[in-house]
C-alpha atoms as a PDB file:
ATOM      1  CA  UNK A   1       0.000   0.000   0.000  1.00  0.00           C
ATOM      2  CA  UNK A   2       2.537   2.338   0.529  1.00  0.00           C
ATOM      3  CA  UNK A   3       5.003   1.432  -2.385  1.00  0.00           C
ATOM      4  CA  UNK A   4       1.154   2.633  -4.513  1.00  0.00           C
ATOM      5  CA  UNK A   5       0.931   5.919  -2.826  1.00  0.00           C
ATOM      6  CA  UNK A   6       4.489   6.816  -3.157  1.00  0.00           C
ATOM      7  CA  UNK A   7       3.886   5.600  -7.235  1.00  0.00           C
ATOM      8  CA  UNK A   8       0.492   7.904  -7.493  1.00  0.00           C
ATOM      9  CA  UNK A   9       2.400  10.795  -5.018  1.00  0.00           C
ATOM     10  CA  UNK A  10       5.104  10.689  -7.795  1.00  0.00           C
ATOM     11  CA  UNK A  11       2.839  10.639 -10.813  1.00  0.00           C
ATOM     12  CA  UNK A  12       0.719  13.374  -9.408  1.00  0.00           C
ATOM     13  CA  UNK A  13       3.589  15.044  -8.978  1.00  0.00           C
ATOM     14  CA  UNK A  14       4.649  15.084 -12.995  1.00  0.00           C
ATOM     15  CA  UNK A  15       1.019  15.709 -13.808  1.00  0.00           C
ATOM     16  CA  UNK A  16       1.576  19.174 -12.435  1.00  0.00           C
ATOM     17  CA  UNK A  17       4.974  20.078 -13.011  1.00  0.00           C
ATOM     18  CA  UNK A  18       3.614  22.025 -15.954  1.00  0.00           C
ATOM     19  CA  UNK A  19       1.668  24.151 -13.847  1.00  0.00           C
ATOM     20  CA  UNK A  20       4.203  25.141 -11.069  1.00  0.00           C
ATOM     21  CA  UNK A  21       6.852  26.245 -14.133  1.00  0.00           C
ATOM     22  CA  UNK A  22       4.102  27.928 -15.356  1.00  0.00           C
ATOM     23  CA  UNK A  23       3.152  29.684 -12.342  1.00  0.00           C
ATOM     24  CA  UNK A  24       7.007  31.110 -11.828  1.00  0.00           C
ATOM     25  CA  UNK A  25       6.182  33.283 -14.750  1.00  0.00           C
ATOM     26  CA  UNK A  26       3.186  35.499 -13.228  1.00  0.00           C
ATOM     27  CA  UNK A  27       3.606  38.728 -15.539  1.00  0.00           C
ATOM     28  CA  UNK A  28       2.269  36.681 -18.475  1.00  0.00           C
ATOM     29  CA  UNK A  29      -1.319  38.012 -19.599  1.00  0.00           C
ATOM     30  CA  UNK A  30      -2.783  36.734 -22.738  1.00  0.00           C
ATOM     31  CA  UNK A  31      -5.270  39.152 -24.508  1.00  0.00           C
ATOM     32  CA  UNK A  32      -6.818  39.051 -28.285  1.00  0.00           C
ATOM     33  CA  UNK A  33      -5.526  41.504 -30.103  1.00  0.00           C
ATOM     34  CA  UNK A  34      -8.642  43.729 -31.201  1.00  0.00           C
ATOM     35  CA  UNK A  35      -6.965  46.798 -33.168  1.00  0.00           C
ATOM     36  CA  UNK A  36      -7.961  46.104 -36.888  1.00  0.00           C
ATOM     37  CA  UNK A  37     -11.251  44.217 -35.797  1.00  0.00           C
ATOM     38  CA  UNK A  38     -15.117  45.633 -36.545  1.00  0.00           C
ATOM     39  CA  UNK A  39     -18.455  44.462 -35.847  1.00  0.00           C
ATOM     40  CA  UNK A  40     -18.775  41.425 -33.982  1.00  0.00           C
ATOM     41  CA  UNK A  41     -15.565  39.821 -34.088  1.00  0.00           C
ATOM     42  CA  UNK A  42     -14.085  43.259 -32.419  1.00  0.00           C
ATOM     43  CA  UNK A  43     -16.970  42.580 -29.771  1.00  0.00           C
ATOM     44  CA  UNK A  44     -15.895  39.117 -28.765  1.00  0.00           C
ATOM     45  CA  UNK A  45     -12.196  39.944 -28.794  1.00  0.00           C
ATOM     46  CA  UNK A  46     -13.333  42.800 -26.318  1.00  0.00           C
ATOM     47  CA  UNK A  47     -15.573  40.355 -24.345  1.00  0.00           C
ATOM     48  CA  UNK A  48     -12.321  38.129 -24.057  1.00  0.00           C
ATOM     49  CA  UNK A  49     -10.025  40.517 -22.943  1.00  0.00           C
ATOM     50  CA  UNK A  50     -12.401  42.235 -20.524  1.00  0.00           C
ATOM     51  CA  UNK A  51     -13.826  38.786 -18.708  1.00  0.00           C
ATOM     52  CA  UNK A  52     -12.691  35.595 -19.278  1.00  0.00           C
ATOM     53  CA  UNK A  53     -15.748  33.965 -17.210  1.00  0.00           C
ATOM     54  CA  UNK A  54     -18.210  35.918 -19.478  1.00  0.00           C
ATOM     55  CA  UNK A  55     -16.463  34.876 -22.437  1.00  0.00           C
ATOM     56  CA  UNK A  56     -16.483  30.993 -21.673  1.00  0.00           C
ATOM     57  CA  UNK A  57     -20.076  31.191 -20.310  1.00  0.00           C
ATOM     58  CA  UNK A  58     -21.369  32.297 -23.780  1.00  0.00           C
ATOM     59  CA  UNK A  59     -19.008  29.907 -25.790  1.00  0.00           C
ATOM     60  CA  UNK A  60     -20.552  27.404 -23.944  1.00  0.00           C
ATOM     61  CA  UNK A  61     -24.328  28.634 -24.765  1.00  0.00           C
ATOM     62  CA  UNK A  62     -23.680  29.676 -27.976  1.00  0.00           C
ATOM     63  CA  UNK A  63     -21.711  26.708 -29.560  1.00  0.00           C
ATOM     64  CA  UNK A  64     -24.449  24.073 -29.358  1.00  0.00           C
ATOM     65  CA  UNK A  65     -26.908  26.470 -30.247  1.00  0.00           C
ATOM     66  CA  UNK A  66     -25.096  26.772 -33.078  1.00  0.00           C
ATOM     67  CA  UNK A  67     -24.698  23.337 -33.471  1.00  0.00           C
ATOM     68  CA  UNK A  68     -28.870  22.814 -33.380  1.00  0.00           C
ATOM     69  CA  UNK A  69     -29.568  25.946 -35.896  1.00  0.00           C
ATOM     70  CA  UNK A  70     -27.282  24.107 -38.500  1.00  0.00           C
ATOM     71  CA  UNK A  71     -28.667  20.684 -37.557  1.00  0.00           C
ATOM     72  CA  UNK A  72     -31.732  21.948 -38.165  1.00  0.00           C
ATOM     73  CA  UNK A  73     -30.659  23.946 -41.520  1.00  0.00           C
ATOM     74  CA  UNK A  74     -29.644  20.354 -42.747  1.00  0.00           C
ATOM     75  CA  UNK A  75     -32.541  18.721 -41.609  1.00  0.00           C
ATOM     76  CA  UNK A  76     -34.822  21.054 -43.612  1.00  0.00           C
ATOM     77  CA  UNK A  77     -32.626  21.172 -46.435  1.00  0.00           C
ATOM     78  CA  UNK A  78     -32.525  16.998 -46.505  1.00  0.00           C
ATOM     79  CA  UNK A  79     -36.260  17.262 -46.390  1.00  0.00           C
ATOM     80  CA  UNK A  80     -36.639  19.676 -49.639  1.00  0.00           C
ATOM     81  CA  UNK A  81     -34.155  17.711 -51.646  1.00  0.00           C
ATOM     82  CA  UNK A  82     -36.542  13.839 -50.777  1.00  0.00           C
ATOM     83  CA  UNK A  83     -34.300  12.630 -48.019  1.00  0.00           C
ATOM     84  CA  UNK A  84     -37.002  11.587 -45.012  1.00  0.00           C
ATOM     85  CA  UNK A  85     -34.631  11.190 -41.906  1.00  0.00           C
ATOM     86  CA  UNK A  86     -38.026  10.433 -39.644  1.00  0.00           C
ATOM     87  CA  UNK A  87     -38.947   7.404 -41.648  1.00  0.00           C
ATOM     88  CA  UNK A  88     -36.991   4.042 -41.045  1.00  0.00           C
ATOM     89  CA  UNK A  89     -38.556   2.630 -44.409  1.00  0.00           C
ATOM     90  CA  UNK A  90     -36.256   1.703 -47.186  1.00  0.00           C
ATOM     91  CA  UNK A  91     -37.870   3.361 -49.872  1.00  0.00           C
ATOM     92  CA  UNK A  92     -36.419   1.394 -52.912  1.00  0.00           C
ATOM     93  CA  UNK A  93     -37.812   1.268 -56.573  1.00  0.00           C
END
């Protein structure tokens, strides 16, 4: 038992080596860079800069919204060209 904690102690360890280098370096920020942007993409580059949490909460609401609008964009456009995707009936002949 403890030969397996000293194993998952160690590998824990490496796991977040990464994250105490990257910690040394505080003075790092990371911002989009907005300058020659317009319209909506200057917008989100703004939203990004000025809150990250913001930012993530609407990627998160908008992506699979987007993914249903265009699911549904196929759908419909399946339907008009004779592709039924609610029947299971092989329609053959």
């Amino acid at each position: 038992m403890r030969k397996r904690f000293r194993l998952t102690r160690r590998f824990g360890l490496l796991l977040l080596a990464p994250a105490y280098l990257l910690a040394a370096e505080a003075n790092t920020v990371i911002v989009a860079d907005s300058r020659r942007l317009t319209g909506m993409r200057a917008w989100w580059a703004n939203l990004y800069n000025e809150s990250h949490l913001q930012f993530a909460l609407l990627t998160v609401v908008m992506i699979p919204l987007a993914g249903a609008i265009l699911g549904m964009l196929a759908d419909a456009g399946m339907k008009r060209i004779g592709i039924d995707l609610k029947s299971r009936v092989l329609r053959e002949g």
